[in-house]
PDB file of N, CA and C in Angstrom:
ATOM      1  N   UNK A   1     102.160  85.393  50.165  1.00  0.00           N
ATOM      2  CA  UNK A   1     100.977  86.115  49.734  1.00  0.00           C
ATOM      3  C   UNK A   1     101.191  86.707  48.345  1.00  0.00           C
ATOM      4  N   UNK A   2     102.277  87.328  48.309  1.00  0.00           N
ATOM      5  CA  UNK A   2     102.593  87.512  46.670  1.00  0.00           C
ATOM      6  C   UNK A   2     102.781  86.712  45.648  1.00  0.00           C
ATOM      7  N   UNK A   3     102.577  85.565  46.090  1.00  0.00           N
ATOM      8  CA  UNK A   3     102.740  83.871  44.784  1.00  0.00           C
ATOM      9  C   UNK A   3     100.845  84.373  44.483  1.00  0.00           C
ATOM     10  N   UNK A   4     100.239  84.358  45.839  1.00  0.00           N
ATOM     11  CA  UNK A   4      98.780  84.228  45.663  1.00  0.00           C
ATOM     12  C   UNK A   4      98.139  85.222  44.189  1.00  0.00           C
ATOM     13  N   UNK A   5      98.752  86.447  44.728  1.00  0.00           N
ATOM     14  CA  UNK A   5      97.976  87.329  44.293  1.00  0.00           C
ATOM     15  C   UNK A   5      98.523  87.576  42.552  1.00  0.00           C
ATOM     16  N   UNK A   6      99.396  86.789  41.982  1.00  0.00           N
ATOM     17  CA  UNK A   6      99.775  86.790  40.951  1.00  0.00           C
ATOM     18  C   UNK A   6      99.291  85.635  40.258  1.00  0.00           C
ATOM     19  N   UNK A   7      99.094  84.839  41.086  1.00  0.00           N
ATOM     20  CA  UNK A   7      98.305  83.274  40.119  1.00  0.00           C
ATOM     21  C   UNK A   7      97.168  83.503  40.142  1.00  0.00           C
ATOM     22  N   UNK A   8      96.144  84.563  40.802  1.00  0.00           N
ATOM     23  CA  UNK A   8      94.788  84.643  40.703  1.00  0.00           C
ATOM     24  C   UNK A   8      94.361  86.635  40.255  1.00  0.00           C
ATOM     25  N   UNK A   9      94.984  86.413  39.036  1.00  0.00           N
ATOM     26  CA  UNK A   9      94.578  87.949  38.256  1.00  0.00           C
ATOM     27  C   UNK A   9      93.308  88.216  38.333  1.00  0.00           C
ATOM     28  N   UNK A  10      92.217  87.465  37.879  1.00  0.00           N
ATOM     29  CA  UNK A  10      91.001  87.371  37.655  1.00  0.00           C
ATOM     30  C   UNK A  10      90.620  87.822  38.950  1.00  0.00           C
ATOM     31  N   UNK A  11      90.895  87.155  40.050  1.00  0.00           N
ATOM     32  CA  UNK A  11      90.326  87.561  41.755  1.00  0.00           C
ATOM     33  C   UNK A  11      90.396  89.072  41.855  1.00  0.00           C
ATOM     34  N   UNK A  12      91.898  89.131  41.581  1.00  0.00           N
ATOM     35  CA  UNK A  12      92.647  90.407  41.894  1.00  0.00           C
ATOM     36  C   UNK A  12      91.489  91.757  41.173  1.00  0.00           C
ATOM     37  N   UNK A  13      91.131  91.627  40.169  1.00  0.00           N
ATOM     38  CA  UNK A  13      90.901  92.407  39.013  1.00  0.00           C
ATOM     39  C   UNK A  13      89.459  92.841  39.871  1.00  0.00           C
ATOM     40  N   UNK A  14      88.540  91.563  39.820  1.00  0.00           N
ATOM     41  CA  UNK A  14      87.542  91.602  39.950  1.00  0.00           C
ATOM     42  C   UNK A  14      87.207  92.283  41.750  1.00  0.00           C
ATOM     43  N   UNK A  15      88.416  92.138  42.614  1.00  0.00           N
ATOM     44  CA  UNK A  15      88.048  92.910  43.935  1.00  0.00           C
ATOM     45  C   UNK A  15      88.914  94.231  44.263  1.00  0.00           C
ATOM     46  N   UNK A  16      89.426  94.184  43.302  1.00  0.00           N
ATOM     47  CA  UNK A  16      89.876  96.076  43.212  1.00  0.00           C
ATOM     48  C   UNK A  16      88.689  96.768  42.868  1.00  0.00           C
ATOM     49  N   UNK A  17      87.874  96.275  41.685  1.00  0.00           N
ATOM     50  CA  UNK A  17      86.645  96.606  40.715  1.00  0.00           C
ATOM     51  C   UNK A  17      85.618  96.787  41.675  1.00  0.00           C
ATOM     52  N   UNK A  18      85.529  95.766  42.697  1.00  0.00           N
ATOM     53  CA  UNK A  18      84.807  95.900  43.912  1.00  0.00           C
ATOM     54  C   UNK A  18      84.868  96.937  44.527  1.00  0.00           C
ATOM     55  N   UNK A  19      86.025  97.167  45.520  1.00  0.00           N
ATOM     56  CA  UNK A  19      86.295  98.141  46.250  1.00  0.00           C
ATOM     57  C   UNK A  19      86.765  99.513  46.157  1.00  0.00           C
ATOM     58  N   UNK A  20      87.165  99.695  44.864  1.00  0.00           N
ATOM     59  CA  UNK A  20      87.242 101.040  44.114  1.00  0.00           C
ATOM     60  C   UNK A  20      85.569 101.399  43.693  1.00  0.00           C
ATOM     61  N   UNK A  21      84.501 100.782  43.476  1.00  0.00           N
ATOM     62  CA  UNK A  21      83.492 101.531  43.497  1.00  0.00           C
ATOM     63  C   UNK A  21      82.786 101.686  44.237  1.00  0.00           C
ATOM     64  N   UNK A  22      82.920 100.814  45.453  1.00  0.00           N
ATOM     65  CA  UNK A  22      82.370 101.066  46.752  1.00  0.00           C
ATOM     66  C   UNK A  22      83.020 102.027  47.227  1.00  0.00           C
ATOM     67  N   UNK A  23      84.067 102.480  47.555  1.00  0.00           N
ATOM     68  CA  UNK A  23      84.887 103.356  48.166  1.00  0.00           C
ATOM     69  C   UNK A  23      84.574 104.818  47.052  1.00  0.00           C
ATOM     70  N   UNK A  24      84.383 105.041  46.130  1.00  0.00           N
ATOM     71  CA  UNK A  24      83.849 105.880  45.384  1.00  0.00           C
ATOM     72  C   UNK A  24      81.794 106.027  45.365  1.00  0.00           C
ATOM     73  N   UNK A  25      81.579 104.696  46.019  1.00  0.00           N
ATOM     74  CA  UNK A  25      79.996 105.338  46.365  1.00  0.00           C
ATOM     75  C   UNK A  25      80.186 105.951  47.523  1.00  0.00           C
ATOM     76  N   UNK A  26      80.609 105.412  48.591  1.00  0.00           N
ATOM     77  CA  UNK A  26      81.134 105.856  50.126  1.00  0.00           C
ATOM     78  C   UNK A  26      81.543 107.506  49.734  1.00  0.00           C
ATOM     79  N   UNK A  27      82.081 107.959  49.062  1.00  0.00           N
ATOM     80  CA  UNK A  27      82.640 109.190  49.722  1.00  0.00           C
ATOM     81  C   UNK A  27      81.902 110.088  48.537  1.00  0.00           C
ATOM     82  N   UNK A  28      81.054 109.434  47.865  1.00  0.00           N
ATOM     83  CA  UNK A  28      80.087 110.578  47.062  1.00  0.00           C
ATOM     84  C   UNK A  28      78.976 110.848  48.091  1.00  0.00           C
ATOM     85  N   UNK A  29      79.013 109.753  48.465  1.00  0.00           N
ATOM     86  CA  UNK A  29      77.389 109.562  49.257  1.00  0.00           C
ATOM     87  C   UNK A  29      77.711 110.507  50.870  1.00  0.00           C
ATOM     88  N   UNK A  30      79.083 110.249  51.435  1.00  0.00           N
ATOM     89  CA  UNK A  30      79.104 111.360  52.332  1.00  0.00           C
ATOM     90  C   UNK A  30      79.577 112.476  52.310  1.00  0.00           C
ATOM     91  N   UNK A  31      80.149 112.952  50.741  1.00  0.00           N
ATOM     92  CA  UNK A  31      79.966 114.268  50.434  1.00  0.00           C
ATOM     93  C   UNK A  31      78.549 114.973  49.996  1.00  0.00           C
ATOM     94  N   UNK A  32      77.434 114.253  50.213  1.00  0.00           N
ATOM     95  CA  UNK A  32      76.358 114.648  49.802  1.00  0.00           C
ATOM     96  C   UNK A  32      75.704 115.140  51.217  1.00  0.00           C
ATOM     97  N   UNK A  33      76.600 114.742  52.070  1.00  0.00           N
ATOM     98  CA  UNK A  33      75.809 114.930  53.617  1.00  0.00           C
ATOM     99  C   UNK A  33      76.607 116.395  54.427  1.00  0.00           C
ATOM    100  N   UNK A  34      77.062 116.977  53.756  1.00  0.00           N
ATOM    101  CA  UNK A  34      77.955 118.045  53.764  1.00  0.00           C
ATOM    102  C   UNK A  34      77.362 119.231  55.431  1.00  0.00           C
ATOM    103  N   UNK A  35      77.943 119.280  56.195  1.00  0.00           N
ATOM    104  CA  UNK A  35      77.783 119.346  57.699  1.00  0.00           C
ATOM    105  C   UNK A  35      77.107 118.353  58.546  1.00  0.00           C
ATOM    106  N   UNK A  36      77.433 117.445  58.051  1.00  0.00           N
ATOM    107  CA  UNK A  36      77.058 116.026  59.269  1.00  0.00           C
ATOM    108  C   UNK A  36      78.319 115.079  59.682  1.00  0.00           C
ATOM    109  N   UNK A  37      78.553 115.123  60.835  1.00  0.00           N
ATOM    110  CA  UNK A  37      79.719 114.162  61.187  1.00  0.00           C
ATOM    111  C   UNK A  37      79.457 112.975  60.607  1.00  0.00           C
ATOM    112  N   UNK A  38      77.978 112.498  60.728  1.00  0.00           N
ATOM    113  CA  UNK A  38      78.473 110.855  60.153  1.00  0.00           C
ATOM    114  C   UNK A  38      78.618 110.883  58.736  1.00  0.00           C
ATOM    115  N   UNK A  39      78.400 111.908  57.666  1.00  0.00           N
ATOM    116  CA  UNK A  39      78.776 112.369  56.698  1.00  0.00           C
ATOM    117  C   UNK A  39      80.833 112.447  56.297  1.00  0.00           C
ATOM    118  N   UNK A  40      81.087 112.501  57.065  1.00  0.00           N
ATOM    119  CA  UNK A  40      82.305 112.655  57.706  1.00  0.00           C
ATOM    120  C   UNK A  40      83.064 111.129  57.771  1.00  0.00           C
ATOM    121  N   UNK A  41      82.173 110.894  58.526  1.00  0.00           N
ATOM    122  CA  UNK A  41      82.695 109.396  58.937  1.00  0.00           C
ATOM    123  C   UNK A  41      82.411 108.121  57.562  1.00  0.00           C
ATOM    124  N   UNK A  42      80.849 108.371  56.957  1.00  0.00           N
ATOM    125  CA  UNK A  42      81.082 107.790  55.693  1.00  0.00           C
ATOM    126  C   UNK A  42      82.381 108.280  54.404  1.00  0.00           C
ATOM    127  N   UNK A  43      82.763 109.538  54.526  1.00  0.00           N
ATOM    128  CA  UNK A  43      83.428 109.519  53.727  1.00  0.00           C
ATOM    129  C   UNK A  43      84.767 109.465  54.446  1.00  0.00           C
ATOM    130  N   UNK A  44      85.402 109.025  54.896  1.00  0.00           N
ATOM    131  CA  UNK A  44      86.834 108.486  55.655  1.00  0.00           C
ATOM    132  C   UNK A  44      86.712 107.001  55.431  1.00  0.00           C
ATOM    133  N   UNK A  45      85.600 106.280  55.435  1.00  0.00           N
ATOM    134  CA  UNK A  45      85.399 104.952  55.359  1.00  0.00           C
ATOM    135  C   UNK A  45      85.783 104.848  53.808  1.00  0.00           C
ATOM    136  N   UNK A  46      85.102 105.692  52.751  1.00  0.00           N
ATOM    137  CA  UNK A  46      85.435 105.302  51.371  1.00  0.00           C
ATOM    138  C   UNK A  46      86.765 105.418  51.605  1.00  0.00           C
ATOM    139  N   UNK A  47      87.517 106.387  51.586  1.00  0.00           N
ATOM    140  CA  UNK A  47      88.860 106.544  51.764  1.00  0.00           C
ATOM    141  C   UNK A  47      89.554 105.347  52.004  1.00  0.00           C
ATOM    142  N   UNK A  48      89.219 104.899  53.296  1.00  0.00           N
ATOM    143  CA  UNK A  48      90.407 103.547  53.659  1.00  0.00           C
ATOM    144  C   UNK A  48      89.630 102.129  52.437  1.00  0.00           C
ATOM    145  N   UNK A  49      88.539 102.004  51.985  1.00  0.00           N
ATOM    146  CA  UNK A  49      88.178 101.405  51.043  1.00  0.00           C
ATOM    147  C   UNK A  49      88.915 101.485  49.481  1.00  0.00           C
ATOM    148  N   UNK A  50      89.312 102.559  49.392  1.00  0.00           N
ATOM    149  CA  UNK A  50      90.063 103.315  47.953  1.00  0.00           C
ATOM    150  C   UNK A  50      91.669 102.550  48.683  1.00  0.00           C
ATOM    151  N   UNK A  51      91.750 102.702  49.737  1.00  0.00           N
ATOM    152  CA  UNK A  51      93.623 102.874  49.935  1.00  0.00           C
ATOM    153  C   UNK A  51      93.521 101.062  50.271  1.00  0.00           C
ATOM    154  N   UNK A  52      92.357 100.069  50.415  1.00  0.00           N
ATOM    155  CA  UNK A  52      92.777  98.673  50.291  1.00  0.00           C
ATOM    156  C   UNK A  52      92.358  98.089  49.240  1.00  0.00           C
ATOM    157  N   UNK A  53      92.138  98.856  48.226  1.00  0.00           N
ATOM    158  CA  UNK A  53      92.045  98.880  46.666  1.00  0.00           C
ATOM    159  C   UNK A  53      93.645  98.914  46.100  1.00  0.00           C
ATOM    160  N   UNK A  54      93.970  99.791  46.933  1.00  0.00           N
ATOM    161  CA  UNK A  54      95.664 100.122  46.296  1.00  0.00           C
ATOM    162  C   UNK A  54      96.481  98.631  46.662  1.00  0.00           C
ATOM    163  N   UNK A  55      96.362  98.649  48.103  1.00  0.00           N
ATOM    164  CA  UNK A  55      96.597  97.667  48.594  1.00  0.00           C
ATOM    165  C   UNK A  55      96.810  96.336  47.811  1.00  0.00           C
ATOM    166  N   UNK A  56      95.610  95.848  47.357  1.00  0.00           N
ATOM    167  CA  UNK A  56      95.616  94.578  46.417  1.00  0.00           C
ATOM    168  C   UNK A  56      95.802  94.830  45.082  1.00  0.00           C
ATOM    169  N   UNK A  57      95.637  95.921  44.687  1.00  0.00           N
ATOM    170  CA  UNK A  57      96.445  96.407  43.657  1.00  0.00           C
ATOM    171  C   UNK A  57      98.079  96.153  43.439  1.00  0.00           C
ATOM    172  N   UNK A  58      98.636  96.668  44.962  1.00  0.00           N
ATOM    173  CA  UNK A  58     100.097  96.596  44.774  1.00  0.00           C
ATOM    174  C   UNK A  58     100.912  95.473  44.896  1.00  0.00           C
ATOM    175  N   UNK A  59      99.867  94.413  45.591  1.00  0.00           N
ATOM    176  CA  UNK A  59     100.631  92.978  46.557  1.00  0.00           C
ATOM    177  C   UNK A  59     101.527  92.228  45.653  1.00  0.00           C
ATOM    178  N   UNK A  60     100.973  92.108  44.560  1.00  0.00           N
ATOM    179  CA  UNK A  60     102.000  91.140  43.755  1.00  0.00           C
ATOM    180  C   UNK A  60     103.320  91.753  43.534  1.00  0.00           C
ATOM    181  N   UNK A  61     103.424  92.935  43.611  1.00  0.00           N
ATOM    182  CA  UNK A  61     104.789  94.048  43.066  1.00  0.00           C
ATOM    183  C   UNK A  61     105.700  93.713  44.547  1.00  0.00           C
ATOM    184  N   UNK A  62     105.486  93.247  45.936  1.00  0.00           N
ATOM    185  CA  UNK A  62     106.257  93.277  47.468  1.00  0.00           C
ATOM    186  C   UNK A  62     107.428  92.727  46.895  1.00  0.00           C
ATOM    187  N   UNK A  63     108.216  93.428  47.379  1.00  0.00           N
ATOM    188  CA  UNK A  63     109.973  92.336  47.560  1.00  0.00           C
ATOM    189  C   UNK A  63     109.900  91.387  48.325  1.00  0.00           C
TER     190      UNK A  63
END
């Protein structure tokens, strides 16, 4: 998986770009809902959206 994610920069680039601003609409949009659980629950969703941003961010760097 780490051959993958180093021969296809362009992929890489373009679905971090993805999911770093989805995961940043996600947790604006349920900090806007401020005492609502599913407010709550949208913004935990951006969260794990931001942390599989990191994710494909980091893959090519694995030992």
């Amino acid at each position: 998986m780490q051959k993958f994610w180093k021969e296809h920069v362009v992929l890489r680039l373009t679905l971090i770009a993805l999911l770093f601003i989805l995961g940043i609409a996600l947790v604006i949009s349920g900090w806007k809902m401020t005492g609502e659980l599913s407010g709550l629950g949208i913004m935990v969703g951006g969260v794990v959206v931001l942390l599989a941003a990191i994710f494909v961010y980091n893959a090519p760097y694995e030992d």
